[in-house]
PDB file of N, CA and C in Angstrom:
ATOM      1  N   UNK A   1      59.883 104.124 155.998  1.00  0.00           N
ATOM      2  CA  UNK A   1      60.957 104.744 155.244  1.00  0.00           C
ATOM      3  C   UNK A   1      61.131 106.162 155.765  1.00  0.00           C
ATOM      4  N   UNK A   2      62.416 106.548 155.477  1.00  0.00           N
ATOM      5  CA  UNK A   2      62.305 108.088 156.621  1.00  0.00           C
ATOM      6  C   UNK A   2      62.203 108.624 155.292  1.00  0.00           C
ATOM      7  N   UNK A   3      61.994 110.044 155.493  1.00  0.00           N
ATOM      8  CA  UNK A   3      61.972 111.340 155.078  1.00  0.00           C
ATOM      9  C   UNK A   3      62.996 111.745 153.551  1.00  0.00           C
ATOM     10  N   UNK A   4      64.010 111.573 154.230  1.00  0.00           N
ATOM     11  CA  UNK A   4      65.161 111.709 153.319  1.00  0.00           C
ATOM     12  C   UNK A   4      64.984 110.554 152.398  1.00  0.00           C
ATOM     13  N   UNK A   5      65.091 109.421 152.663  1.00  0.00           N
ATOM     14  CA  UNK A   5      65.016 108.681 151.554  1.00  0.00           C
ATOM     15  C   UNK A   5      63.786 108.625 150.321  1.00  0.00           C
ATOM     16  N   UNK A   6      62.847 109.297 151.133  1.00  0.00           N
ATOM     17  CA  UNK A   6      61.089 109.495 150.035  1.00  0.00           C
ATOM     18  C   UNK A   6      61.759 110.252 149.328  1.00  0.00           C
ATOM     19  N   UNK A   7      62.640 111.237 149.887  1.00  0.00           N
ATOM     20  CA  UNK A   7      62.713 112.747 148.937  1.00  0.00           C
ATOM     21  C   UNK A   7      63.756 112.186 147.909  1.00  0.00           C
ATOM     22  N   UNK A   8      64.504 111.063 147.966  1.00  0.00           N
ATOM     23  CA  UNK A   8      65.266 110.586 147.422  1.00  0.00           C
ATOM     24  C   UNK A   8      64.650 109.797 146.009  1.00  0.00           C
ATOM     25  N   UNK A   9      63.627 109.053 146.787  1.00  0.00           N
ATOM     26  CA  UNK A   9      63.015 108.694 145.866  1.00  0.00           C
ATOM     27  C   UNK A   9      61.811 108.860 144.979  1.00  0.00           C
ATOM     28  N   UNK A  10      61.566 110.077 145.432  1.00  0.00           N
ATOM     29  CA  UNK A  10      60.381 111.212 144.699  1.00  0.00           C
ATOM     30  C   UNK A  10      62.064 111.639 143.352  1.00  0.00           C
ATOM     31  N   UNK A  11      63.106 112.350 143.638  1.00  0.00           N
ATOM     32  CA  UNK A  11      63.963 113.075 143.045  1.00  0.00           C
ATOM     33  C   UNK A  11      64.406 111.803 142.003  1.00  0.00           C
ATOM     34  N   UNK A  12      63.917 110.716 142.173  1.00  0.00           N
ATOM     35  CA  UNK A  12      64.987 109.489 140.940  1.00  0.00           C
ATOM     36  C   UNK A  12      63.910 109.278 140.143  1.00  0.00           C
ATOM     37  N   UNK A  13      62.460 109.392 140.583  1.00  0.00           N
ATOM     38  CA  UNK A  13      61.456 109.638 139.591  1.00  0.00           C
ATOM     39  C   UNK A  13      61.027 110.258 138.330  1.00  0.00           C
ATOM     40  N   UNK A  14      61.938 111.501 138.871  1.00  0.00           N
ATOM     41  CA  UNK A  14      61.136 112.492 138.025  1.00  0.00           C
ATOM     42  C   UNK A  14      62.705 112.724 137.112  1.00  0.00           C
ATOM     43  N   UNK A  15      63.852 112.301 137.246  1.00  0.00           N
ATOM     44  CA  UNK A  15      64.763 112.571 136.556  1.00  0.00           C
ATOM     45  C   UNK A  15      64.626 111.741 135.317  1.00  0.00           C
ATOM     46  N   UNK A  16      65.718 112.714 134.605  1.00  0.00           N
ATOM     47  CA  UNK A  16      66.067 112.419 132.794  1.00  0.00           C
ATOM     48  C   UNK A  16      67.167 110.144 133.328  1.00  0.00           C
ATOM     49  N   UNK A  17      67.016 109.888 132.090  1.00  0.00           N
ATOM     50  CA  UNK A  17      68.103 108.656 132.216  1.00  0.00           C
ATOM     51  C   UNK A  17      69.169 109.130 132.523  1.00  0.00           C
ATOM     52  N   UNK A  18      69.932 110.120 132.025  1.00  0.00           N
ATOM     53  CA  UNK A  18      71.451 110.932 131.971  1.00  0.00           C
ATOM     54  C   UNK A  18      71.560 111.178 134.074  1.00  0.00           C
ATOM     55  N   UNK A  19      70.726 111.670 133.922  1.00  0.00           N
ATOM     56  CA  UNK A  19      70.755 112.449 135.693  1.00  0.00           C
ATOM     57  C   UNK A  19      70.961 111.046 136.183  1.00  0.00           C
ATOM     58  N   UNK A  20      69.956 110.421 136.155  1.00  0.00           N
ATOM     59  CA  UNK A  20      69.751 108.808 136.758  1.00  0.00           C
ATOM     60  C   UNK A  20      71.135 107.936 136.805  1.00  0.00           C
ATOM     61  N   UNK A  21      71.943 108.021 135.664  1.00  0.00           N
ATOM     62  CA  UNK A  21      73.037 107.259 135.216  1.00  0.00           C
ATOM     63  C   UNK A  21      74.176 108.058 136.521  1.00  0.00           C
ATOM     64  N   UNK A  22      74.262 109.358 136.177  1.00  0.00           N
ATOM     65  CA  UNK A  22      75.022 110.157 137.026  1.00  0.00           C
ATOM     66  C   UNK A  22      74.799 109.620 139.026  1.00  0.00           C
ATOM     67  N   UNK A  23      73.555 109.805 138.941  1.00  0.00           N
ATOM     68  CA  UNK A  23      73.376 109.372 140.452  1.00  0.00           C
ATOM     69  C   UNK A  23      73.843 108.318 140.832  1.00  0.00           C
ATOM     70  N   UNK A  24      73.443 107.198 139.914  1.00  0.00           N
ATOM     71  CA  UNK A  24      74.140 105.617 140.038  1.00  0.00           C
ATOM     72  C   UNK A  24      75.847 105.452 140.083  1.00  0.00           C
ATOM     73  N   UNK A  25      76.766 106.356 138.847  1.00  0.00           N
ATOM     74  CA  UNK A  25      77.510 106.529 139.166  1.00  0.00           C
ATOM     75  C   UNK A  25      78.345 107.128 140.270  1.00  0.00           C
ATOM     76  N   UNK A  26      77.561 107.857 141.289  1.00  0.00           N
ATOM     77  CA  UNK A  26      77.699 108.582 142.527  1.00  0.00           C
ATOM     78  C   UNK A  26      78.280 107.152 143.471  1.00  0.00           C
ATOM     79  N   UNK A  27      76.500 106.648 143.388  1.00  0.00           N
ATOM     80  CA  UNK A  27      76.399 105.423 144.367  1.00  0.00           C
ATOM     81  C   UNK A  27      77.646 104.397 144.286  1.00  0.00           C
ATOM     82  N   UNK A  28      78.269 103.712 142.789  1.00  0.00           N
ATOM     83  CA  UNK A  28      78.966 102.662 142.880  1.00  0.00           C
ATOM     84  C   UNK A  28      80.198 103.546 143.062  1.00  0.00           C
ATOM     85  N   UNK A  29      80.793 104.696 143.270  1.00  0.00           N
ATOM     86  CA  UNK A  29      81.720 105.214 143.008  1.00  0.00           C
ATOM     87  C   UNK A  29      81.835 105.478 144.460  1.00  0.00           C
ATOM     88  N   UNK A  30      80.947 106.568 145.299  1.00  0.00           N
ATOM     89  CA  UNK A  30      81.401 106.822 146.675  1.00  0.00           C
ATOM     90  C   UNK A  30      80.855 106.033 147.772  1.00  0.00           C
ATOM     91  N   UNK A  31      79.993 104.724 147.068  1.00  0.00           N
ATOM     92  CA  UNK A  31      79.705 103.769 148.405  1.00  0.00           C
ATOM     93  C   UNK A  31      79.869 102.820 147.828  1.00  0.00           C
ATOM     94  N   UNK A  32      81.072 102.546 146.995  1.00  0.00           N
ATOM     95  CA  UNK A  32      81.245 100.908 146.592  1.00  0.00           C
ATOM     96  C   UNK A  32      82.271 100.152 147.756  1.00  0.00           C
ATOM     97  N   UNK A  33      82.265 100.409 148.740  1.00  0.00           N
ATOM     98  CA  UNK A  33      82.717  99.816 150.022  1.00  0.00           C
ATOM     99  C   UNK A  33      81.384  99.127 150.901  1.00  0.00           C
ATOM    100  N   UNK A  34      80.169  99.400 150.583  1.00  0.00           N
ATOM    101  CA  UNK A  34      78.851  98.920 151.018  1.00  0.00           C
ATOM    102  C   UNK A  34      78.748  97.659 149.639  1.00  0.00           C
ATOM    103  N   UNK A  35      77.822  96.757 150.356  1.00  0.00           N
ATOM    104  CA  UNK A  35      77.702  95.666 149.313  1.00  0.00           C
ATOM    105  C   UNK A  35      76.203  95.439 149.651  1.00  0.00           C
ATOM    106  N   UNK A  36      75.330  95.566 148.300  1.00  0.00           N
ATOM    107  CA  UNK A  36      73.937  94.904 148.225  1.00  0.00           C
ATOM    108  C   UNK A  36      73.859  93.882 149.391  1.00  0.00           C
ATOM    109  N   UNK A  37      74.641  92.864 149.515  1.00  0.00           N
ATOM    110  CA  UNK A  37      74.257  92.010 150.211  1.00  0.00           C
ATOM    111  C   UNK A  37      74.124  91.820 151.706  1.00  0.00           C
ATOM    112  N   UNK A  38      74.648  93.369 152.031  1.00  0.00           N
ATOM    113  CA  UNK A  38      74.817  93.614 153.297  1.00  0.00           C
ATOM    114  C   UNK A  38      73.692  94.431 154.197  1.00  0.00           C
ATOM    115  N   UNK A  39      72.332  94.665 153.198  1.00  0.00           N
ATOM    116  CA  UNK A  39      71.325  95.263 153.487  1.00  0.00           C
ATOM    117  C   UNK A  39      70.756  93.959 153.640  1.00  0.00           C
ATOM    118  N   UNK A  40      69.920  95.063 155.210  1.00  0.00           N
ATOM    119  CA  UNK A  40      69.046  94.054 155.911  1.00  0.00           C
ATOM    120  C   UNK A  40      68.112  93.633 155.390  1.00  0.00           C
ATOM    121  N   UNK A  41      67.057  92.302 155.457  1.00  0.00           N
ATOM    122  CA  UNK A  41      65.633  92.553 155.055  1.00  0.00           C
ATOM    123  C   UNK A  41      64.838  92.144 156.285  1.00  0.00           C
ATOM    124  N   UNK A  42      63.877  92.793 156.174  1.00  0.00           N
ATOM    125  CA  UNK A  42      62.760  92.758 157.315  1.00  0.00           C
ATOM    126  C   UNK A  42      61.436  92.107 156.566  1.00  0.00           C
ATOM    127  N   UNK A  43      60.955  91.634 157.316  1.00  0.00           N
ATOM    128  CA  UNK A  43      59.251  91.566 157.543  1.00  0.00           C
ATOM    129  C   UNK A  43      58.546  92.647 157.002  1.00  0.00           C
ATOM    130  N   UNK A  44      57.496  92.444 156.243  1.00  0.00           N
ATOM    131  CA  UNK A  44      56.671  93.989 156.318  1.00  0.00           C
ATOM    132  C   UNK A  44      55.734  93.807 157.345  1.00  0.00           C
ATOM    133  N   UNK A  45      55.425  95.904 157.883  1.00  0.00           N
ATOM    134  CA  UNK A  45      54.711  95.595 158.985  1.00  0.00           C
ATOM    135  C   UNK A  45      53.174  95.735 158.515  1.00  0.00           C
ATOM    136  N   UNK A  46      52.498  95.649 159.416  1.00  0.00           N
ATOM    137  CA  UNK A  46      50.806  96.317 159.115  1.00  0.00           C
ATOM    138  C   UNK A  46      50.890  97.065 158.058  1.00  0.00           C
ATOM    139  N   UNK A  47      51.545  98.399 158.052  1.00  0.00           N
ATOM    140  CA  UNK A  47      51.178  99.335 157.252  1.00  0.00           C
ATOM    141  C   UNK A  47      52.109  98.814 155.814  1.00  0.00           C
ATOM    142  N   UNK A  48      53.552  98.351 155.744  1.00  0.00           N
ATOM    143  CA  UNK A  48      53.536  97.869 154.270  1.00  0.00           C
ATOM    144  C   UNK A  48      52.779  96.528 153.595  1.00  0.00           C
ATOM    145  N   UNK A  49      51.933  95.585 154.462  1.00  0.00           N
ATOM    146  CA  UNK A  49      51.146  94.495 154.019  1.00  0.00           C
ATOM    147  C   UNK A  49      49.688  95.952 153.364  1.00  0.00           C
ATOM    148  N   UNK A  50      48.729  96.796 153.982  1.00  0.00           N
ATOM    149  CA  UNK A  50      48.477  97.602 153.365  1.00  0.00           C
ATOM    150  C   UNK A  50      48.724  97.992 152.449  1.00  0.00           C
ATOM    151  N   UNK A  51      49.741  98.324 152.116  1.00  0.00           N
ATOM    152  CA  UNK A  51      50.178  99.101 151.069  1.00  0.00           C
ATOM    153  C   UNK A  51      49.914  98.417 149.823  1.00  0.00           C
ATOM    154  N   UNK A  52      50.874  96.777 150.209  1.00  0.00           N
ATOM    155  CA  UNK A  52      50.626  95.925 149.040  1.00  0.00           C
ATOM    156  C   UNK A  52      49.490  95.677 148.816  1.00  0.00           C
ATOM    157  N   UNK A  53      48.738  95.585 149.721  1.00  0.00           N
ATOM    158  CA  UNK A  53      46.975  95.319 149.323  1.00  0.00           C
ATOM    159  C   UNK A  53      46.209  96.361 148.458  1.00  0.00           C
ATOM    160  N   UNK A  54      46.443  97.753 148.725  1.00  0.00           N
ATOM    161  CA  UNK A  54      45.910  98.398 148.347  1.00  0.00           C
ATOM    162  C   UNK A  54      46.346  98.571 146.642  1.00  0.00           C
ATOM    163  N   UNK A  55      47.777  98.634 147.059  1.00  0.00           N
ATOM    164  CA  UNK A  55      48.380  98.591 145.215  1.00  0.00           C
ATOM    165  C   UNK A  55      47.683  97.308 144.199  1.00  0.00           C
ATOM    166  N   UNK A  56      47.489  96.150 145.178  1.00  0.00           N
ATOM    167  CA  UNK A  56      46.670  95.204 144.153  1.00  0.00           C
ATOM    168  C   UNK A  56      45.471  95.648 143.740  1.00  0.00           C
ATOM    169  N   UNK A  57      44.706  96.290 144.557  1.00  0.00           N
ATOM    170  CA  UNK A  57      42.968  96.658 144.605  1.00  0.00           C
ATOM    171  C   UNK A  57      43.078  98.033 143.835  1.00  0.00           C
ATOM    172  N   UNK A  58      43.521  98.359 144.388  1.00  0.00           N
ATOM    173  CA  UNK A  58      43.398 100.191 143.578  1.00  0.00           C
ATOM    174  C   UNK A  58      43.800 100.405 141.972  1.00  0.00           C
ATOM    175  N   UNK A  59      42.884 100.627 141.012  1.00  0.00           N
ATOM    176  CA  UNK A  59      43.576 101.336 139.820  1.00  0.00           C
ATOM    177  C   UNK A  59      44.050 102.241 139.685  1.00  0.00           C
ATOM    178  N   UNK A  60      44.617 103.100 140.345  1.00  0.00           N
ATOM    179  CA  UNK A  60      44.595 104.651 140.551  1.00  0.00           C
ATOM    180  C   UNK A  60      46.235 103.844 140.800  1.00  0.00           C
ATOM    181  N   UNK A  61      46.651 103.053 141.660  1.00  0.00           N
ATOM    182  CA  UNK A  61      48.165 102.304 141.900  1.00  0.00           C
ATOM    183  C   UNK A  61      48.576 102.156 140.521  1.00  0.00           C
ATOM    184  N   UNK A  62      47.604 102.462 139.915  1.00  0.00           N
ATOM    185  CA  UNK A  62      48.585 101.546 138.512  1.00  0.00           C
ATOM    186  C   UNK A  62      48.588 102.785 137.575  1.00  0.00           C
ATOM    187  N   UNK A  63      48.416 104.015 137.676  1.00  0.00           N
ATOM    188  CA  UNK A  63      48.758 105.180 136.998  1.00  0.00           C
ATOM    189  C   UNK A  63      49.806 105.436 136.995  1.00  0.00           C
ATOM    190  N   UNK A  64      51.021 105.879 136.155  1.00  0.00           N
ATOM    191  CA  UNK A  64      51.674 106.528 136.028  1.00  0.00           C
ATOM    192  C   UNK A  64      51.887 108.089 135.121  1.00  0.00           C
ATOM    193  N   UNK A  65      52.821 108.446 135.278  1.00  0.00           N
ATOM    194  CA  UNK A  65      53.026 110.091 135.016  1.00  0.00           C
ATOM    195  C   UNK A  65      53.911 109.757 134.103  1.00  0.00           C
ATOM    196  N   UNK A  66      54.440 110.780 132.865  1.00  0.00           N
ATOM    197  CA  UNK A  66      55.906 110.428 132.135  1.00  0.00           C
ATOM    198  C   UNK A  66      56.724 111.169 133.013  1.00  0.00           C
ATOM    199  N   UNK A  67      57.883 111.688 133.144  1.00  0.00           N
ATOM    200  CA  UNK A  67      58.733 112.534 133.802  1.00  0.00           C
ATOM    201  C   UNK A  67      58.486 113.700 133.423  1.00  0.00           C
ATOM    202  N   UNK A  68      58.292 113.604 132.394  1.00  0.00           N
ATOM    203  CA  UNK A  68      58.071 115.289 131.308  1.00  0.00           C
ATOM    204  C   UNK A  68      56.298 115.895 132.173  1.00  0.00           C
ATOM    205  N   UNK A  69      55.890 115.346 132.497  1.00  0.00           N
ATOM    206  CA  UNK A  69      54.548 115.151 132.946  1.00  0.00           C
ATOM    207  C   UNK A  69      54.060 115.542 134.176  1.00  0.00           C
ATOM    208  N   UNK A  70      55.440 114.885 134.896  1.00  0.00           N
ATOM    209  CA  UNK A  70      55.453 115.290 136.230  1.00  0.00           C
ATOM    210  C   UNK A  70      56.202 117.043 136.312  1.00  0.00           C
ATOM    211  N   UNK A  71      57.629 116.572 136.050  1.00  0.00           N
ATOM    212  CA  UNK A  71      58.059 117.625 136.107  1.00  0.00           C
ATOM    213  C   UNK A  71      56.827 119.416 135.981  1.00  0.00           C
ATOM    214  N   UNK A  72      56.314 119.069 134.689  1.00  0.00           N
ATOM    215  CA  UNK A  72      55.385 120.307 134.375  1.00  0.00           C
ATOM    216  C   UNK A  72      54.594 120.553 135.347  1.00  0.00           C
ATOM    217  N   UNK A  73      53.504 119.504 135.811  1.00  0.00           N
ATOM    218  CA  UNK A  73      52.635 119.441 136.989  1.00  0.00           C
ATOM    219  C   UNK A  73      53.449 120.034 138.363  1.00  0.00           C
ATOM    220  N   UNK A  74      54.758 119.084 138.685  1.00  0.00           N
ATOM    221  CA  UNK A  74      55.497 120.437 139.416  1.00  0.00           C
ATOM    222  C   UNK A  74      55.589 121.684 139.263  1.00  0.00           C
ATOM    223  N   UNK A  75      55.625 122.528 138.213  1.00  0.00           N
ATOM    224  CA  UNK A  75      56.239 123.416 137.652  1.00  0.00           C
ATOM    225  C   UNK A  75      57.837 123.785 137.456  1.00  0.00           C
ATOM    226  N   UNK A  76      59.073 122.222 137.678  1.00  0.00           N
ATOM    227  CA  UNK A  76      59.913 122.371 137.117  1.00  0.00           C
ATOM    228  C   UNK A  76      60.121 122.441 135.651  1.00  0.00           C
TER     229      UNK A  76
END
């Protein structure tokens, strides 16, 4: 996954529902000429078969933060 899209998806994390709703409305509004069905799917490689392994094995995968939680720990 590149760069931009982590930061994309670090930023949809930590938002309110309202922000979230707004972003979505972004998406179907200035890329509703793209269609779900037109994204590729791939294979996972080495490192996302990892990933999934580790998310099964690891408890620490299964923590979550509230937003309110994160945000603070940021210091937003």
């Amino acid at each position: 996954m590149s760069a931009v899209k982590e930061r994309i998806l670090g930023a949809i994390t930590v938002m309110t529902e309202a922000d979230a709703a707004v972003v979505w409305n972004f998406i179907m509004n200035q890329l509703s000429n793209h269609s779900w069905d037109n994204i590729e799917e791939i294979e996972p490689d080495e490192w996302d078969r990892q990933m999934l392994d580790d998310i099964k094995k690891d408890p620490d995968c299964r923590e979550f933060l509230s937003s309110e939680e994160t945000m603070k720990q940021l210091g937003l």
